[in-house]
C-alpha atoms as a PDB file:
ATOM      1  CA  UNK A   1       0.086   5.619 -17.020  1.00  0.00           C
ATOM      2  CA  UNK A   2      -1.614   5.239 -13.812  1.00  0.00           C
ATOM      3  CA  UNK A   3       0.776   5.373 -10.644  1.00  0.00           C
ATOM      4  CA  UNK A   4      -1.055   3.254  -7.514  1.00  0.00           C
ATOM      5  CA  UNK A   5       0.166   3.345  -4.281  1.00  0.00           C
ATOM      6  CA  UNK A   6      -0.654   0.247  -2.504  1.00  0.00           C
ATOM      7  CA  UNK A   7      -0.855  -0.276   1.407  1.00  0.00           C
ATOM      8  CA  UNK A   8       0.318  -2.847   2.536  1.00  0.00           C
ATOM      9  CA  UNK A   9      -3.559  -4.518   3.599  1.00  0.00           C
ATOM     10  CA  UNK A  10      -3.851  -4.700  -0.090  1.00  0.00           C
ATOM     11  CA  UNK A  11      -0.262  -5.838  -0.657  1.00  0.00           C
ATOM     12  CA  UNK A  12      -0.870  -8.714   2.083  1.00  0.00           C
ATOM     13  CA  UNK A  13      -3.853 -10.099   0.378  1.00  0.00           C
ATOM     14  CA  UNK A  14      -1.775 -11.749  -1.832  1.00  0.00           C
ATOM     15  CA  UNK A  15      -0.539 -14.419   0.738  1.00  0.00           C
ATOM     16  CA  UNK A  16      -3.856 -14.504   3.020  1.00  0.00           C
ATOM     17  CA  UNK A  17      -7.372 -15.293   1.517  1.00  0.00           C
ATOM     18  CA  UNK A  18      -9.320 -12.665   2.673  1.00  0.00           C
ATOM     19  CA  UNK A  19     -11.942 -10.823   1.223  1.00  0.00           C
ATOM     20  CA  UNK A  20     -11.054  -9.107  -2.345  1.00  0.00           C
ATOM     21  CA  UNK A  21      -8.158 -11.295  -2.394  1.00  0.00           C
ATOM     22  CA  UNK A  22      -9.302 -11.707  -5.846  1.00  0.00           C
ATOM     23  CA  UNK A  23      -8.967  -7.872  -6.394  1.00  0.00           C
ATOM     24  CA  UNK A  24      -5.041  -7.545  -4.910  1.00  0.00           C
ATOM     25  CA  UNK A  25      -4.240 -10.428  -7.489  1.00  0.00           C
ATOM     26  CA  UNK A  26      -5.694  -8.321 -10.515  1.00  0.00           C
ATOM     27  CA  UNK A  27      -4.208  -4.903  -9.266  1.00  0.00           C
ATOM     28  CA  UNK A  28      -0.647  -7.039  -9.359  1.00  0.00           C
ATOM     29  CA  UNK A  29      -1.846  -8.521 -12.861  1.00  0.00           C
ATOM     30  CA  UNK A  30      -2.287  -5.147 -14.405  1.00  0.00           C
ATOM     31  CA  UNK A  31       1.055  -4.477 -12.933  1.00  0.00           C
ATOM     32  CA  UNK A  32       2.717  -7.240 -14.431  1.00  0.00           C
ATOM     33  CA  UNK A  33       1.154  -6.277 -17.622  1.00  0.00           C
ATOM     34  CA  UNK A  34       2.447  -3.033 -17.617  1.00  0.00           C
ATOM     35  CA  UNK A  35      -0.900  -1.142 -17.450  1.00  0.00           C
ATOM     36  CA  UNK A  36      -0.599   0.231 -14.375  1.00  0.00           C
ATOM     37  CA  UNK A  37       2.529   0.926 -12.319  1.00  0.00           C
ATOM     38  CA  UNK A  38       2.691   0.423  -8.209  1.00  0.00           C
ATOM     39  CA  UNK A  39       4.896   2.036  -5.849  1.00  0.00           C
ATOM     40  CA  UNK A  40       5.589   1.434  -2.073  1.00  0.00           C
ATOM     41  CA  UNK A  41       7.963   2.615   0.430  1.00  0.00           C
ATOM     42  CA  UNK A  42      10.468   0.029   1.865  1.00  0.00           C
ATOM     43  CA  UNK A  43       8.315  -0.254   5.147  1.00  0.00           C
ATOM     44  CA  UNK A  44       5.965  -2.173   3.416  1.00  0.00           C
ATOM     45  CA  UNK A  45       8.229  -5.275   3.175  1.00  0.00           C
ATOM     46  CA  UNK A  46       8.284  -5.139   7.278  1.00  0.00           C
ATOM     47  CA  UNK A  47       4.752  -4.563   7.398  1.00  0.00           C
ATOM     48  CA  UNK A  48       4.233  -7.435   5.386  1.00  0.00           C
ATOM     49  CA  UNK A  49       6.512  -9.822   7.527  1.00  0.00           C
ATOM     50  CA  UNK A  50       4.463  -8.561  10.316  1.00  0.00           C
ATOM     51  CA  UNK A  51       1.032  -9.494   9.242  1.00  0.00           C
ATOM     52  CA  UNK A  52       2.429 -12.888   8.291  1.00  0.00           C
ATOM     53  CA  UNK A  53       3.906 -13.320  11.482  1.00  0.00           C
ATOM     54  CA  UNK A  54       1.132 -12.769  13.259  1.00  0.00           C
ATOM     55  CA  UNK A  55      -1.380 -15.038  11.364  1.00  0.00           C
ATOM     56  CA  UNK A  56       1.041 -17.899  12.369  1.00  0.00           C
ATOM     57  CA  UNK A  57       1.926 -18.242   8.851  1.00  0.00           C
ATOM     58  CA  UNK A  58       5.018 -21.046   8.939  1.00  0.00           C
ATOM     59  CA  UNK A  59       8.528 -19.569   8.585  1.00  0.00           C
ATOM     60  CA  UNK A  60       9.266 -21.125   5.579  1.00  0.00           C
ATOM     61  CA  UNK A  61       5.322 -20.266   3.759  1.00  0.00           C
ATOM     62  CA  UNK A  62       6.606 -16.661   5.133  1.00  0.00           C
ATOM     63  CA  UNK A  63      10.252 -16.858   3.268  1.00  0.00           C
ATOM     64  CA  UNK A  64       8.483 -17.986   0.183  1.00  0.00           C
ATOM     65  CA  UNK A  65       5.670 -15.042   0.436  1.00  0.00           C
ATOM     66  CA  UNK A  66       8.833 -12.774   0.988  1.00  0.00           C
ATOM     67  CA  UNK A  67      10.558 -14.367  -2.417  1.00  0.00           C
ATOM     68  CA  UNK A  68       7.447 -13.619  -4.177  1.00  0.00           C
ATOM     69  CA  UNK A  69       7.942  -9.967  -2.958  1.00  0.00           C
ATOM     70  CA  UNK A  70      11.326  -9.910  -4.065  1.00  0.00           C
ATOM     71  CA  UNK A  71      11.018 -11.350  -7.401  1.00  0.00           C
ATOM     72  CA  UNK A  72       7.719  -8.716  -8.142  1.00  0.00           C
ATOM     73  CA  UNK A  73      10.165  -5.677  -7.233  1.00  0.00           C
ATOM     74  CA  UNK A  74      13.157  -6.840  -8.594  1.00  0.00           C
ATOM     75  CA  UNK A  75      10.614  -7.422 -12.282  1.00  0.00           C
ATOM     76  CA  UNK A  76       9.340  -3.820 -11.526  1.00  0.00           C
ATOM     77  CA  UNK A  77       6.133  -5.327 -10.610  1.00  0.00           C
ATOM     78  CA  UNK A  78       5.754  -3.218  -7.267  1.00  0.00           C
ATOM     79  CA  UNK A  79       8.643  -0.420  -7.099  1.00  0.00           C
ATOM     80  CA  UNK A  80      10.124   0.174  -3.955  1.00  0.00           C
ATOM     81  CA  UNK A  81      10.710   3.753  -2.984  1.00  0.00           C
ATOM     82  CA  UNK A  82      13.650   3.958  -0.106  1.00  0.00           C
ATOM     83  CA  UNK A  83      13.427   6.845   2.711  1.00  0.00           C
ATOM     84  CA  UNK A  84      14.052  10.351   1.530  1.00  0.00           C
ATOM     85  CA  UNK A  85      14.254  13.786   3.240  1.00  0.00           C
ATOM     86  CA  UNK A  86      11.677  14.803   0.931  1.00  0.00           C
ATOM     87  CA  UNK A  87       9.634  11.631   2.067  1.00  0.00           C
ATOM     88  CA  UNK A  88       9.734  11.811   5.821  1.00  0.00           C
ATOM     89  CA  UNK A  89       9.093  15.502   5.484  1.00  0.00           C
ATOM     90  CA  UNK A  90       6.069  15.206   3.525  1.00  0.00           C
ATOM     91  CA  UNK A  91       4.741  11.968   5.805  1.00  0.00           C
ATOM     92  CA  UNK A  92       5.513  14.201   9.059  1.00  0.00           C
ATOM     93  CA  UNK A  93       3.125  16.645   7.569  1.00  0.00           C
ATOM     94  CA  UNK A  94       0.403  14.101   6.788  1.00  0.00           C
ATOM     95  CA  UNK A  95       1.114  12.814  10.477  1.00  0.00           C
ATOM     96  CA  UNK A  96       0.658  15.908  12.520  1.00  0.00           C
ATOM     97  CA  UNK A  97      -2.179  17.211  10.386  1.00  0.00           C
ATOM     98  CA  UNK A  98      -5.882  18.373  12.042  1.00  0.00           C
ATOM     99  CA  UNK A  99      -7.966  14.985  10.983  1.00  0.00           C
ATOM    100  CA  UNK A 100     -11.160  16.645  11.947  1.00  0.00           C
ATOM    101  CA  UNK A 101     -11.699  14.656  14.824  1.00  0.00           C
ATOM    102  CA  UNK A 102     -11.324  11.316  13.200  1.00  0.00           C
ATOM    103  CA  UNK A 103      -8.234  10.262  14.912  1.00  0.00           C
ATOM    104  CA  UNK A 104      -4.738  10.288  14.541  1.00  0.00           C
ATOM    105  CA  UNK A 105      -2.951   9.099  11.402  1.00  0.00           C
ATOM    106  CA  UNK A 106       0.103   6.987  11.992  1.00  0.00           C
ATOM    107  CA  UNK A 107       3.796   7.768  10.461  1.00  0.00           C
ATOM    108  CA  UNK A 108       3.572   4.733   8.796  1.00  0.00           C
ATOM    109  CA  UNK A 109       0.195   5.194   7.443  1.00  0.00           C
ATOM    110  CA  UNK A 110       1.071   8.614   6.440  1.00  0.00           C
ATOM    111  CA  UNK A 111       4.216   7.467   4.513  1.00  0.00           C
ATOM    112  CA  UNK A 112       1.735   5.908   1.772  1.00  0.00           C
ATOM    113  CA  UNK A 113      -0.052   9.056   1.632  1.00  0.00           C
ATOM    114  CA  UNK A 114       3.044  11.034   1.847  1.00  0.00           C
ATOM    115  CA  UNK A 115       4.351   8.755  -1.280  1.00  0.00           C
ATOM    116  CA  UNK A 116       0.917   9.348  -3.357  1.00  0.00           C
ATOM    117  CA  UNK A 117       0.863  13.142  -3.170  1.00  0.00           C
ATOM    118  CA  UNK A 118       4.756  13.363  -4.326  1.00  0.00           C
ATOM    119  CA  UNK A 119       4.274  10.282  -6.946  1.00  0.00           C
ATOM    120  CA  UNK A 120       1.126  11.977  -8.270  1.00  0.00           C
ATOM    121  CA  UNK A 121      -0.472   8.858  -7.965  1.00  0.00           C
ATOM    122  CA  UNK A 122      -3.378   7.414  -6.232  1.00  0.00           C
ATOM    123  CA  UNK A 123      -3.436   5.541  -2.212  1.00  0.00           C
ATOM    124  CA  UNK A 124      -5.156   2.596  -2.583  1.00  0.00           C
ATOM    125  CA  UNK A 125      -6.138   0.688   0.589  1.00  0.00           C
ATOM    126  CA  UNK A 126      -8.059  -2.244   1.561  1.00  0.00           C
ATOM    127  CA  UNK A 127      -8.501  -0.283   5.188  1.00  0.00           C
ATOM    128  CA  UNK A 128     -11.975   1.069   5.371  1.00  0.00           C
ATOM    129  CA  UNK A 129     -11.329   2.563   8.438  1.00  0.00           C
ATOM    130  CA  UNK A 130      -8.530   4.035   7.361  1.00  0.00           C
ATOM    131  CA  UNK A 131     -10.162   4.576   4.495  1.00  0.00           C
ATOM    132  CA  UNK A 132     -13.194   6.886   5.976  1.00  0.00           C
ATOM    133  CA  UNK A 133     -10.164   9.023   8.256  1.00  0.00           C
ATOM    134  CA  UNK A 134      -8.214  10.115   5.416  1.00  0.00           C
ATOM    135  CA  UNK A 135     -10.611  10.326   1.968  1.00  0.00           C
ATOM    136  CA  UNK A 136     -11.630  13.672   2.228  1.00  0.00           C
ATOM    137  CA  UNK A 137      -8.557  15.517   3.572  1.00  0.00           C
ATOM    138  CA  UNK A 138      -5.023  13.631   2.181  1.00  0.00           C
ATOM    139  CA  UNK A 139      -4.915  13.748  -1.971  1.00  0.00           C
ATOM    140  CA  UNK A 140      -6.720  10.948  -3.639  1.00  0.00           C
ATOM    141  CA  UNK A 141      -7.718   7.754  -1.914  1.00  0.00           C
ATOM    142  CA  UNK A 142      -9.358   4.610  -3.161  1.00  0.00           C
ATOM    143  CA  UNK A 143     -10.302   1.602  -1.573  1.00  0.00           C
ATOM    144  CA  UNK A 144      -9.640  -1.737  -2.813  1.00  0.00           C
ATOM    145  CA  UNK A 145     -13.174  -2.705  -3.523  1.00  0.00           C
ATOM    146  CA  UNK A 146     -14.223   0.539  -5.580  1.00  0.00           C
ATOM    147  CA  UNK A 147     -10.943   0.149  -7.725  1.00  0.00           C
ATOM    148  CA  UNK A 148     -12.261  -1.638 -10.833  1.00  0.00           C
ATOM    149  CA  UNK A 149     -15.171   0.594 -10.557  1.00  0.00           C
ATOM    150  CA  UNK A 150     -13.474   3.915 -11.109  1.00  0.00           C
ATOM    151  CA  UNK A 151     -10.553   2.899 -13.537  1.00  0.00           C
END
């Protein structure tokens, strides 16, 4: 079974309409279905909470967004991977590594990518930015709007 990695700016587009909204909800369909499985680190709950936050989402919209979050990884919708040595290791390498002049690579960013390569899975991002940095030099990336396309 396919194991997706999903950053967070697809993770969000479940509580903000944005475009390929429509996409983020399918990806979390399949998941539901049990077609394909998604993983994220713990940070993406924060970096959630953060996005909400600063779209002046209400408090209470936010807490129910958050439930939502909790109820899809307590169902094994979206798994949750906690900090590991093994982890931060592999995300420091992904961090510090020679992007070819296309900029630096957060930790944060690089924890997704970090979690792909060890999961064997595929980063999939709604970032094209990020998106154009890091396709040709960490593992396999996929943005949002190709997905249905290649799978």
């Amino acid at each position: 079974m396919k194991k997706i990695i999903v950053d967070t700016s697809v993770t969000v587009k479940l509580f903000l309409e944005e475009e390929d909204s429509d996409l983020a909800d399918k990806i979390f369909e399949q998941a539901k279905d049990g077609d394909i499985l998604l993983f994220a680190p713990t940070l993406t709950l924060y970096e959630v909470l953060n996005t909400l936050v600063k779209e002046n989402i209400p408090n209470d919209e936010i807490q129910e967004h958050l439930q939502m979050l909790k109820d899809y990884t307590e169902a094994k919708v979206m798994n949750l991977v906690d900090y590991s040595e093994t982890l931060a290791l592999k995300t420091l390498e992904i961090a510090t590594m020679d992007t070819k002049g296309k900029g630096h690579i957060s930790s944060y960013d690089a924890t997704f990518h970090a979690l792909a390569i060890l999961q064997k899975g595929i980063f999939l991002t709604a970032d094209k930015k990020h998106y154009e940095k890091t396709k040709d030099i960490i593992g396999f990336t996929l943005l949002l709007e190709n997905f249905f396309d290649k799978n």
